[in-house]
C-alpha atoms as a PDB file:
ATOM      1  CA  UNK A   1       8.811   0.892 -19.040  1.00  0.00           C
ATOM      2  CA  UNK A   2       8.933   2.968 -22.209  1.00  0.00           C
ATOM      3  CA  UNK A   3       7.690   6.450 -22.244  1.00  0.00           C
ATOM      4  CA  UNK A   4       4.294   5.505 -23.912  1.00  0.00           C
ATOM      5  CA  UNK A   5       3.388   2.423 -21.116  1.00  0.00           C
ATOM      6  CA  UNK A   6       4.018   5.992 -18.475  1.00  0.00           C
ATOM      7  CA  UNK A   7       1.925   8.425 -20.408  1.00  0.00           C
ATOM      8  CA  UNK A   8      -1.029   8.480 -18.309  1.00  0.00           C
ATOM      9  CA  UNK A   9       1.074   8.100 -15.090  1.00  0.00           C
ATOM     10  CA  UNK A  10       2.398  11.309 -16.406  1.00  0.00           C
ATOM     11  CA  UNK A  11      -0.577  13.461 -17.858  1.00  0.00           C
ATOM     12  CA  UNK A  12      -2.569  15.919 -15.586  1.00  0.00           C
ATOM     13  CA  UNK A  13      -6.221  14.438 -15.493  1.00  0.00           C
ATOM     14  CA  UNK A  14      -9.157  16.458 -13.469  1.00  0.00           C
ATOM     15  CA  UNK A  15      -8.186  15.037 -10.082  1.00  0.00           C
ATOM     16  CA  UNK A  16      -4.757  15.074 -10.293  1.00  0.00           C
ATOM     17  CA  UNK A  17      -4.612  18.101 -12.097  1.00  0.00           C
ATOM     18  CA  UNK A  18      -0.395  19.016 -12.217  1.00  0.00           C
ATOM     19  CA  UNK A  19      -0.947  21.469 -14.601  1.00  0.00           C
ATOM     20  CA  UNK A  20      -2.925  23.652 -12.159  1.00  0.00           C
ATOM     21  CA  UNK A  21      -0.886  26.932 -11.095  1.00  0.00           C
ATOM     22  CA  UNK A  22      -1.410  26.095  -7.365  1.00  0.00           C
ATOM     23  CA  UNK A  23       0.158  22.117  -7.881  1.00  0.00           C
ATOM     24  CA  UNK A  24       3.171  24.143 -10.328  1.00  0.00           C
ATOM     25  CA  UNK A  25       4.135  26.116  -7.627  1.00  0.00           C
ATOM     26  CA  UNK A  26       3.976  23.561  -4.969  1.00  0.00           C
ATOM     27  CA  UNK A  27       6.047  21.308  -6.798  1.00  0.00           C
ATOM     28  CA  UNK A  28       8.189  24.641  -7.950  1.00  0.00           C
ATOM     29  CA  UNK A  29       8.987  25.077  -4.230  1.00  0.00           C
ATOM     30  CA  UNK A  30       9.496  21.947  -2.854  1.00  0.00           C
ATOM     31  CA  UNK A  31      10.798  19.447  -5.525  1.00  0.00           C
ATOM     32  CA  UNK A  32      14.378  21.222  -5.151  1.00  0.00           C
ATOM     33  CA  UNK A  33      17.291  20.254  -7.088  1.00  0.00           C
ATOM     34  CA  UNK A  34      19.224  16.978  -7.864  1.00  0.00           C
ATOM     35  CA  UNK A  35      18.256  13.361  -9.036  1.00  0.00           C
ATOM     36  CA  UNK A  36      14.390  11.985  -9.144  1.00  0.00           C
ATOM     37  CA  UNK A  37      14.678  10.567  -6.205  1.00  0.00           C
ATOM     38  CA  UNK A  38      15.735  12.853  -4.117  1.00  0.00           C
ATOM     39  CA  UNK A  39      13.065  15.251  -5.767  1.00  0.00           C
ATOM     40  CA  UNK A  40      10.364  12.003  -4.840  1.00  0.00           C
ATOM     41  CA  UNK A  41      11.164  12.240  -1.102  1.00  0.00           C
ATOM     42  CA  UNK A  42      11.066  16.049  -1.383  1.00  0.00           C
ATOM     43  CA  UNK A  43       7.858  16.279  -2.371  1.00  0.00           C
ATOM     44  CA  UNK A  44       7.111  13.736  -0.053  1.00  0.00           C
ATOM     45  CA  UNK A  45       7.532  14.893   2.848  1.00  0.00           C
ATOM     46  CA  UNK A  46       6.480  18.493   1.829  1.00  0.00           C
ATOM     47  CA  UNK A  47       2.581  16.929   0.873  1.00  0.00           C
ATOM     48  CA  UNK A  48       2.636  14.644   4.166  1.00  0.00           C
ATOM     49  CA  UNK A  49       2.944  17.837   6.214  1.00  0.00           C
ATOM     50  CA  UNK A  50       1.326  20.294   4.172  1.00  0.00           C
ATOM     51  CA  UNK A  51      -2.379  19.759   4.963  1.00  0.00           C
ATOM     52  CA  UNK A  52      -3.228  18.295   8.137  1.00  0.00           C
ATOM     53  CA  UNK A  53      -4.581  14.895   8.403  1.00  0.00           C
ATOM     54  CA  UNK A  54      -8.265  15.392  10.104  1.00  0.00           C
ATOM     55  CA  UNK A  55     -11.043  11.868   9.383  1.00  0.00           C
ATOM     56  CA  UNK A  56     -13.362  15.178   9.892  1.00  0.00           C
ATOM     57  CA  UNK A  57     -12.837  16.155   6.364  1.00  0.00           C
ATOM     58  CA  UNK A  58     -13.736  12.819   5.090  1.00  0.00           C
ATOM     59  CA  UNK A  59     -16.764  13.509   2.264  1.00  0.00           C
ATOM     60  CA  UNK A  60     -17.741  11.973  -1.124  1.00  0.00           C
ATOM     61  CA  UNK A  61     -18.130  16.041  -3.114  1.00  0.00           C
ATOM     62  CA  UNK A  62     -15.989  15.808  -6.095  1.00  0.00           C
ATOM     63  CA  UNK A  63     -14.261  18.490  -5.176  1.00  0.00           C
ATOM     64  CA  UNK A  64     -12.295  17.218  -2.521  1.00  0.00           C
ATOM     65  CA  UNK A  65     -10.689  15.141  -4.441  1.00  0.00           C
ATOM     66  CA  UNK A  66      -8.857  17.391  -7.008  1.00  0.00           C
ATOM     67  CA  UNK A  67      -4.991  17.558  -6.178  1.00  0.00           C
ATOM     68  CA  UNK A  68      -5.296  21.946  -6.229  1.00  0.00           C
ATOM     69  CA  UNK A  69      -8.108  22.328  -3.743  1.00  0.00           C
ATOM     70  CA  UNK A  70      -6.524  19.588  -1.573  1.00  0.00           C
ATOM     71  CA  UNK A  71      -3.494  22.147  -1.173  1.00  0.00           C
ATOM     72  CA  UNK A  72      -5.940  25.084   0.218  1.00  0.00           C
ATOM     73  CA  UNK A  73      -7.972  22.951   2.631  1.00  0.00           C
ATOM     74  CA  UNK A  74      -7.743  23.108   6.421  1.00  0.00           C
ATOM     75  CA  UNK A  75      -7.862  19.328   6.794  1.00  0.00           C
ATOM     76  CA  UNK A  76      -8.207  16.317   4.830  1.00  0.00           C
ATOM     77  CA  UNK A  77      -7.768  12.087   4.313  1.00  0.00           C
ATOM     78  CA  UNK A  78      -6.043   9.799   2.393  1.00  0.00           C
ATOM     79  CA  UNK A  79      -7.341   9.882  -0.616  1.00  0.00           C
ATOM     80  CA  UNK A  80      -6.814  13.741  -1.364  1.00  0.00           C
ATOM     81  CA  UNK A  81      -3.405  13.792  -0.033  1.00  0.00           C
ATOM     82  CA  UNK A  82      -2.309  10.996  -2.190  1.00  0.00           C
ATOM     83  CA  UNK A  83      -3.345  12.416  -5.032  1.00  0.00           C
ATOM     84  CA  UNK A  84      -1.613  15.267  -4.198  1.00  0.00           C
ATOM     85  CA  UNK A  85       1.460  13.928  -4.032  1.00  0.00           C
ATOM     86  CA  UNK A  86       0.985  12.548  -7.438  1.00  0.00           C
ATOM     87  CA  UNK A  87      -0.071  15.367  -8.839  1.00  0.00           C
ATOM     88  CA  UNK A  88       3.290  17.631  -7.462  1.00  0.00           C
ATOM     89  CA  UNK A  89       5.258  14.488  -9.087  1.00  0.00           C
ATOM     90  CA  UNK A  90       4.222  14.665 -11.911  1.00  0.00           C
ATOM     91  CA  UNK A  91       4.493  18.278 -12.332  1.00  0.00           C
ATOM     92  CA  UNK A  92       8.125  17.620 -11.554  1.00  0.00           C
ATOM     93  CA  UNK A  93       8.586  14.810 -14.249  1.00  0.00           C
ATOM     94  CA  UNK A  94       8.328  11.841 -12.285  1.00  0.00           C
ATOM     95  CA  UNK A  95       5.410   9.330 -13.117  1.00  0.00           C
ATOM     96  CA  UNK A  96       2.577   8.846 -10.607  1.00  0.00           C
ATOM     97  CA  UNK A  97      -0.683   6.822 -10.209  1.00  0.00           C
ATOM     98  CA  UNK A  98      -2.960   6.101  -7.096  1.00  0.00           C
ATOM     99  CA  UNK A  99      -2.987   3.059  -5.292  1.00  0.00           C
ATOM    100  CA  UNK A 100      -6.023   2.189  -3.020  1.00  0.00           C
ATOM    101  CA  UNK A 101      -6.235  -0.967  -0.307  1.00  0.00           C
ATOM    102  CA  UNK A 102      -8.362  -2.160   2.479  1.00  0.00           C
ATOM    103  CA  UNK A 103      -6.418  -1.585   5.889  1.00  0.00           C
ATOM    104  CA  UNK A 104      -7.695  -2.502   9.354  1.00  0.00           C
ATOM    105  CA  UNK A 105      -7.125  -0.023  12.029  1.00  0.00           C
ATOM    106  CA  UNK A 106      -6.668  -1.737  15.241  1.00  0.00           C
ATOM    107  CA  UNK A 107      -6.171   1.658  17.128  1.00  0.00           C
ATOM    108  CA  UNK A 108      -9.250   3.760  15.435  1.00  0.00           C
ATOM    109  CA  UNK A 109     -11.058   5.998  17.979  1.00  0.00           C
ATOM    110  CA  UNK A 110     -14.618   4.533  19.426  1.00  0.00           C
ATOM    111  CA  UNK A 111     -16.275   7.170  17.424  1.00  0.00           C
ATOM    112  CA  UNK A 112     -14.887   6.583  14.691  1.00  0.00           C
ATOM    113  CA  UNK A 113     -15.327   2.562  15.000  1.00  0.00           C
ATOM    114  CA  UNK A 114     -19.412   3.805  15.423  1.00  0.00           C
ATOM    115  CA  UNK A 115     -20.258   5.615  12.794  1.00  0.00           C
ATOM    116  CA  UNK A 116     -17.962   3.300  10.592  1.00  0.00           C
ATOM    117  CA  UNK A 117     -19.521   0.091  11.504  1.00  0.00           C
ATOM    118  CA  UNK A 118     -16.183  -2.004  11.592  1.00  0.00           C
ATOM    119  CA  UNK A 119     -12.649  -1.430  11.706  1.00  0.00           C
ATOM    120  CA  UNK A 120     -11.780  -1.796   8.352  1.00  0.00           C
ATOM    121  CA  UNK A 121     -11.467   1.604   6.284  1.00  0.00           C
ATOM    122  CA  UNK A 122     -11.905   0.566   2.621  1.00  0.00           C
ATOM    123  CA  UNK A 123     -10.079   2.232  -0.062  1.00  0.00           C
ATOM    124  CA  UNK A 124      -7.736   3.791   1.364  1.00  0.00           C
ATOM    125  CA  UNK A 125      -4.972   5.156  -0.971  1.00  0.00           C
ATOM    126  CA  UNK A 126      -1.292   6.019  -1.551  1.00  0.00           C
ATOM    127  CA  UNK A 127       0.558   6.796  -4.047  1.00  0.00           C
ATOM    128  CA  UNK A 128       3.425   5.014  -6.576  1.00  0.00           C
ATOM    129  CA  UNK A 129       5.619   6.887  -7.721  1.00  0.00           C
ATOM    130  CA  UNK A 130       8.355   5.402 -10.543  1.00  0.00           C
ATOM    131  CA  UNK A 131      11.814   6.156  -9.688  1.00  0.00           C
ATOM    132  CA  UNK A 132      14.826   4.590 -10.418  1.00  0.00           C
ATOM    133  CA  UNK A 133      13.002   2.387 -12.987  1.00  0.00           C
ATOM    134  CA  UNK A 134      10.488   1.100 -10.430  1.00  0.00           C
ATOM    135  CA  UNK A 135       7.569   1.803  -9.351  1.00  0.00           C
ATOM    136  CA  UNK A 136       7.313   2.531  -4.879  1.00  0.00           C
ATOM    137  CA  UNK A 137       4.639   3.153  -2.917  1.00  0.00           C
ATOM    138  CA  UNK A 138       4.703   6.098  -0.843  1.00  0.00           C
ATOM    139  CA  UNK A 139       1.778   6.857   1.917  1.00  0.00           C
ATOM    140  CA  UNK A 140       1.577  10.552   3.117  1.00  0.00           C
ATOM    141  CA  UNK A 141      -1.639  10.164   4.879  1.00  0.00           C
ATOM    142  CA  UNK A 142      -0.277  11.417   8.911  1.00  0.00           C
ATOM    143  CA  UNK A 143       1.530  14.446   9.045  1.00  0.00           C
ATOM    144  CA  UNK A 144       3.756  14.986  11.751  1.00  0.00           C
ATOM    145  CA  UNK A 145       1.798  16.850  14.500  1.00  0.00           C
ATOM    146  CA  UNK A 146      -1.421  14.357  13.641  1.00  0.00           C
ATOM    147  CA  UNK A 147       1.376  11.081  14.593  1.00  0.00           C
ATOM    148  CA  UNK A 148       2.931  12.951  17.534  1.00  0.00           C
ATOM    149  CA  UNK A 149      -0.512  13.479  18.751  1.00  0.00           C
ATOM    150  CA  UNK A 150      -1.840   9.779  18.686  1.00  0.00           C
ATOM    151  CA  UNK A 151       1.901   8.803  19.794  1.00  0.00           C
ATOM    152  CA  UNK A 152       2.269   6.869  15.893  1.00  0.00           C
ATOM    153  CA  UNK A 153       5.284   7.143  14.265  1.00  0.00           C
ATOM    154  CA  UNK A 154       5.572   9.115  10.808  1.00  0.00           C
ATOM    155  CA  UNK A 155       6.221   7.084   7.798  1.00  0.00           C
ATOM    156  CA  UNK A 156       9.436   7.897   6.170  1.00  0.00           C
ATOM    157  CA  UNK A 157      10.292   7.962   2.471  1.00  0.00           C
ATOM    158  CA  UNK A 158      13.877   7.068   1.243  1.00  0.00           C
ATOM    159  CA  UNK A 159      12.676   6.988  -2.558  1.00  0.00           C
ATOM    160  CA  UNK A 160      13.592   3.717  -3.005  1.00  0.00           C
ATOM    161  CA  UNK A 161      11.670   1.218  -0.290  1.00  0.00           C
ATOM    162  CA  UNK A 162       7.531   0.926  -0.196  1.00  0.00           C
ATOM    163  CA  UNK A 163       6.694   3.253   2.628  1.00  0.00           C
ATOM    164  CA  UNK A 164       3.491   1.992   3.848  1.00  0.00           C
ATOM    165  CA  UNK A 165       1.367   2.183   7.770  1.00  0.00           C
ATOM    166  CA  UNK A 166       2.976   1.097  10.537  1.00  0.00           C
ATOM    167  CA  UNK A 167       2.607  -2.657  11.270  1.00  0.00           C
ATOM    168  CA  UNK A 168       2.655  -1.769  15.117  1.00  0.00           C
ATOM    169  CA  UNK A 169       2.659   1.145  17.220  1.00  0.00           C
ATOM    170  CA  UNK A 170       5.937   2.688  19.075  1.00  0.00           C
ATOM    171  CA  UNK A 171       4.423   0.678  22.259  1.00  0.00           C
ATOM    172  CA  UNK A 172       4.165  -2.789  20.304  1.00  0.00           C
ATOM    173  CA  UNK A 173      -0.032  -2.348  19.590  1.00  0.00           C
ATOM    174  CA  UNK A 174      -0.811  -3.306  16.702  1.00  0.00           C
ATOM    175  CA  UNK A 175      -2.034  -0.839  14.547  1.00  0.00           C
ATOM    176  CA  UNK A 176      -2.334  -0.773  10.886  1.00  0.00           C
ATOM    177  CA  UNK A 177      -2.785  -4.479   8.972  1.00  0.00           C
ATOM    178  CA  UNK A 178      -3.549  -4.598   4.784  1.00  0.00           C
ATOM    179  CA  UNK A 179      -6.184  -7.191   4.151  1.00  0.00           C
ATOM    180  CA  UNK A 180      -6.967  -5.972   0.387  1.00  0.00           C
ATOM    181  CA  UNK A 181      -5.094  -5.000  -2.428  1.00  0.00           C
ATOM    182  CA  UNK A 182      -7.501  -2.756  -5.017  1.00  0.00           C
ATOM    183  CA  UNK A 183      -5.038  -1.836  -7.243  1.00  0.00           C
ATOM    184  CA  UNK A 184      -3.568   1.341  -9.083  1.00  0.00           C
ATOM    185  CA  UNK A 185      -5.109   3.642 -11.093  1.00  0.00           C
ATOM    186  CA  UNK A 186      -3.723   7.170 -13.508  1.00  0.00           C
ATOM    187  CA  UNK A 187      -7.043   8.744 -12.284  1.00  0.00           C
ATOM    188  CA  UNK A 188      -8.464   8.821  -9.590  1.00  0.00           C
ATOM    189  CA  UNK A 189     -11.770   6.398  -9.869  1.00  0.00           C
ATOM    190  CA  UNK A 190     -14.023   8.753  -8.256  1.00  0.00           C
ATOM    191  CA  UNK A 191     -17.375   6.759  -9.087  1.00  0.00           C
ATOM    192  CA  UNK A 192     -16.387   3.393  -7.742  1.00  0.00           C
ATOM    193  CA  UNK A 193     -14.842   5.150  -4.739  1.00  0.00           C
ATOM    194  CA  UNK A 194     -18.104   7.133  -3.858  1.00  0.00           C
ATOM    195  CA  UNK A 195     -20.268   4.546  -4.462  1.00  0.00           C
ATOM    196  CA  UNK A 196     -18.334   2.184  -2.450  1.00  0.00           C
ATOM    197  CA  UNK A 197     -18.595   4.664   0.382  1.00  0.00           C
ATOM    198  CA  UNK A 198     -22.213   5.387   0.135  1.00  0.00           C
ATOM    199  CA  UNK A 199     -22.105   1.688   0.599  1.00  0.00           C
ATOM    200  CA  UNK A 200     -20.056   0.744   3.417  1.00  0.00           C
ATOM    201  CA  UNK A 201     -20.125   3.765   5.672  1.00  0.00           C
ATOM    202  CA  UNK A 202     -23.352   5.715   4.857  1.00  0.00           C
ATOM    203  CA  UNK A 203     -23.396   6.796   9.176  1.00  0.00           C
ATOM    204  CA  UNK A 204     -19.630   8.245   8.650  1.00  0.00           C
ATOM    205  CA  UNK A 205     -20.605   9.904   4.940  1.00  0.00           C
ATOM    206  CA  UNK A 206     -23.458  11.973   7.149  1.00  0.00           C
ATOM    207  CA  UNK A 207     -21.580  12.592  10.046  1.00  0.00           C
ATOM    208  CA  UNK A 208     -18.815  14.032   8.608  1.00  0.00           C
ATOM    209  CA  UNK A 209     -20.723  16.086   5.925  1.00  0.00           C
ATOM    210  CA  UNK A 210     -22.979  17.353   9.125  1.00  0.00           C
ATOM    211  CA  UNK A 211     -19.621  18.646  10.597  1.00  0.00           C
ATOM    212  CA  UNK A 212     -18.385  20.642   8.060  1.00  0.00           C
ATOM    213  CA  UNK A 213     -21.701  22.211   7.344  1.00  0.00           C
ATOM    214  CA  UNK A 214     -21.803  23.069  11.298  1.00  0.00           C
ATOM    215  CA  UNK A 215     -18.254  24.602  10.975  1.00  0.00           C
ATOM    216  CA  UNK A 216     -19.292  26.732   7.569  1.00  0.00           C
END
């Protein structure tokens, strides 16, 4: 792809906003040195573990959704964390855009099953990152502790092969199936995406928001 077909997977928007100090520095610290790739699974792996994944911190407020705050929260989903990671890529130089899908959780928590309504979580997102010429999708929703926890294995990231949920789980359950590709986006679509959720999980959208007001 020539450099104009990349410019917007390249340009800080107001979500993914890689021109922020706190995103600079991020990427500053963890991007390290050698080829794009290895920078890509750098980065990686630093955003996967760097905020803790919590469904608790699920909202629709714009500002959860902007790469910068995403890096000073105490817990977040998806959606945030993958456009972190494109944001600290491309602060490094490597194109990024948002990719979003409909995945059915077969292992989702009773509660959570509830106040969603189903077990399909709509939209959720990861992130492509162009390396090597080619575009791979990377997914650094679970950090560690959050897998070791629910007994899930972390998704790995060579740089080079799609790293997307888990099929099954380390006991042969099966846990994550894709039943909808959305798409990719250089911005994060953040009117479809709330509306959509106001939509489809209005119960979870209160619930959660009731939480974090509890907690301050």
């Amino acid at each position: 792809m020539s450099t104009t077909d990349l410019a917007g997977a390249l340009s800080p928007s107001g979500f993914i906003d890689s021109d922020s100090e706190a995103i600079r520095a991020f990427a500053a610290r963890n991007a390290g040195p050698g080829t794009e790739r290895e920078k890509a699974v750098r980065l990686y792996y630093a955003v996967r573990d760097a905020v803790p994944y919590d469904l608790r911190y699920f909202g629709v407020e714009r500002e959860i959704f902007i790469a910068s705050r995403c890096l000073a929260a105490e817990g977040t989903f998806c959606v945030p964390k993958a456009i972190t990671l494109a944001a600290a890529a491309r602060a490094t130089g490597i194109p990024a855009r948002i990719g979003f899908a409909d995945v059915r959780n077969h292992l989702a928590s009773p509660r959570i099953l509830e106040l969603m309504g189903g077990d399909v979580f709509r939209w959720h997102a990861y992130t492509l990152l162009f390396v090597d010429g080619r575009w791979v999708k990377a997914t650094p929703a679970f950090d560690s502790s959050f897998c070791a926890r629910f007994d899930v294995s972390p998704l790995d990231f060579d740089g080079s092969a799609d790293s997307v949920f888990h099929p099954f789980d380390p006991s042969g359950r099966q846990h994550m199936e894709y039943v909808l590709d959305r798409g990719a986006h250089d911005e994060m679509p953040f009117d479809a995406f709330r509306a959509a959720m106001l939509e489809a999980y209005p119960r979870l959208v209160t619930a959660m928001a009731a939480e974090r007001a509890a907690r301050g």
